[in-house]
Protein backbone atom coordinates (compact mmCIF):
# COMPACT_ATOMS: atom_id res chain seq x y z
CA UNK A 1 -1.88 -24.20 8.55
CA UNK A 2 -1.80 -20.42 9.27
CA UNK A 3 -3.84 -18.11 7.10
CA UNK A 4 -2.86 -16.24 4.44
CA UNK A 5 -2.90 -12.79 3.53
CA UNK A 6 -1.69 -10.96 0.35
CA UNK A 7 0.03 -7.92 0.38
CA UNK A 8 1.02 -5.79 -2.82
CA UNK A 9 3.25 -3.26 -3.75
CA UNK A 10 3.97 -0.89 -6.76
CA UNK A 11 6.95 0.07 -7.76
CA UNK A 12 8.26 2.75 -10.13
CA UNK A 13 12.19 3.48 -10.03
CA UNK A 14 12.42 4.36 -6.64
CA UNK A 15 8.76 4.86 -5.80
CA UNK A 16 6.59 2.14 -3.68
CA UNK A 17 3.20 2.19 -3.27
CA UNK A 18 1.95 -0.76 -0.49
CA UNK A 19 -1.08 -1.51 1.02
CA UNK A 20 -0.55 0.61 3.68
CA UNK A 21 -0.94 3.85 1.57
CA UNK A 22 -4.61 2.39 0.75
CA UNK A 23 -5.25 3.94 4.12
CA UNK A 24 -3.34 7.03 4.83
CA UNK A 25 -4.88 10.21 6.08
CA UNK A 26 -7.05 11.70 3.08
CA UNK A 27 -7.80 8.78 2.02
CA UNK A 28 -11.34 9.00 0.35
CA UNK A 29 -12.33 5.53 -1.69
CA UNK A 30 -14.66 5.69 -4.24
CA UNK A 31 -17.80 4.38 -3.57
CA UNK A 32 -18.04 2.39 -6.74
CA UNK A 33 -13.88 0.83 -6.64
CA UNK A 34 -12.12 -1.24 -3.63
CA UNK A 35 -9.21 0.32 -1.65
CA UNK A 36 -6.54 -1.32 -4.01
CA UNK A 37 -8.27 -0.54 -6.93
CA UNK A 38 -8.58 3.47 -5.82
CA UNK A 39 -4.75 3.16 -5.03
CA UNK A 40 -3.92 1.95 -8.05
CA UNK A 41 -5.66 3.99 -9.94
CA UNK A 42 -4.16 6.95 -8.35
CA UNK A 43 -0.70 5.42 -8.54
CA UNK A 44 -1.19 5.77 -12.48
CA UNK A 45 -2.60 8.72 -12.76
CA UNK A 46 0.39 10.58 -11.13
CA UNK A 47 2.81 8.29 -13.01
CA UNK A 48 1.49 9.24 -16.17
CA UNK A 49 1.52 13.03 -15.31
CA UNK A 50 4.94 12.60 -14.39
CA UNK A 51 6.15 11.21 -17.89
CA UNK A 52 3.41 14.66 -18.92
CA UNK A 53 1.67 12.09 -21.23
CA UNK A 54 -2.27 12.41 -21.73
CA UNK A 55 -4.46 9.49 -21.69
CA UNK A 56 -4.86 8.72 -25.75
CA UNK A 57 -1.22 9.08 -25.44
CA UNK A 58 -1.20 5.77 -22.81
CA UNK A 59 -3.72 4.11 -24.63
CA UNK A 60 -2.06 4.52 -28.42
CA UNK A 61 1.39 3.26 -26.66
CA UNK A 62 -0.16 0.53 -24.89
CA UNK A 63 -3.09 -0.73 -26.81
CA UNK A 64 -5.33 0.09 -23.89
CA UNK A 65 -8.95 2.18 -24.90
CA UNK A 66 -9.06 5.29 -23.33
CA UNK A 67 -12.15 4.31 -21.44
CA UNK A 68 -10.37 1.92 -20.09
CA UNK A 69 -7.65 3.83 -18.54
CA UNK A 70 -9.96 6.48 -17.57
CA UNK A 71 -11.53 3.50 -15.38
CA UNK A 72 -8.62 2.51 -14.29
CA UNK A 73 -7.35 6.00 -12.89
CA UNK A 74 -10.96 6.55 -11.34
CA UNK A 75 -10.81 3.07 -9.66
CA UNK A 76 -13.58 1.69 -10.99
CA UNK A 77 -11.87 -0.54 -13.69
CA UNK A 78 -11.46 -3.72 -13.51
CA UNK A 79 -8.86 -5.11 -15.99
CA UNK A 80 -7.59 -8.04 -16.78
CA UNK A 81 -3.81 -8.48 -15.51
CA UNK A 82 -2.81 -8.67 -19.37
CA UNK A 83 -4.67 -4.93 -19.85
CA UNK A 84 -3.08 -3.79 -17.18
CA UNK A 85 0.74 -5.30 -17.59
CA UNK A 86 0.41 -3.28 -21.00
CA UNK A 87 -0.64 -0.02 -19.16
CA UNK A 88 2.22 0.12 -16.43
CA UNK A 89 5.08 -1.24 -18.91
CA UNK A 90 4.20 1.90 -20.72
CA UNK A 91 4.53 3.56 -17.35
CA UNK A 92 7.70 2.24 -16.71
CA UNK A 93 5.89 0.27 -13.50
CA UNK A 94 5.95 -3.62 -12.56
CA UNK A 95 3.34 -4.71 -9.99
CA UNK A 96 4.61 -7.19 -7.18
CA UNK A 97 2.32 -9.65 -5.10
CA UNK A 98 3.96 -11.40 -1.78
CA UNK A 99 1.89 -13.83 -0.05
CA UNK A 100 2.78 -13.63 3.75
CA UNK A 101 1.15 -15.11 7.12
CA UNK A 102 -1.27 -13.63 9.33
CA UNK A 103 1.25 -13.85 12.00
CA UNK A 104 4.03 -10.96 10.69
């Protein structure tokens, strides 16, 4: 059986975010959040400074504390899938996992 490997991707009318952009040049993790989690965070940081909403904006809209986002845009959150489906619907953004093969 051949090893797997997960790959993920964000995705936001138009706009993908993969794995790959965890390490493009610039690229400074935080020393307290993974790779992903920096990315992420990131990811919804700009999104929600495109739609020019503020983060007690996010978290009256989607039920999430502000603390929480704020950890979440730092990369240092953790949240719970459910927390953070209810941050990115706000955003307009649906997360995608594929599970592929070492081999591609």
């Amino acid at each position: 059986m051949a090893a797997l490997k997960t790959r993920y991707s964000f995705t936001a009318r138009g706009s993908v975010v993969t794995d790959k952009d965890v390490f493009a040049p610039g690229y400074r993790p935080s020393t307290r959040s993974s790779p992903l989690l920096s990315a992420i965070g990131r990811f919804v940081q700009q999104r929600r400074t495109v739609l020019n909403i503020d983060q007690k904006t996010l978290s009256e809209l989607s039920g999430v504390a502000v603390h929480t986002i704020s950890s979440i845009e730092s990369g240092c959150g953790n949240p719970t899938v459910a927390v953070f489906n209810r941050v990115l619907t706000v955003l307009g953004l649906e997360l995608q996992i594929k599970v592929g093969n070492n081999e591609s």
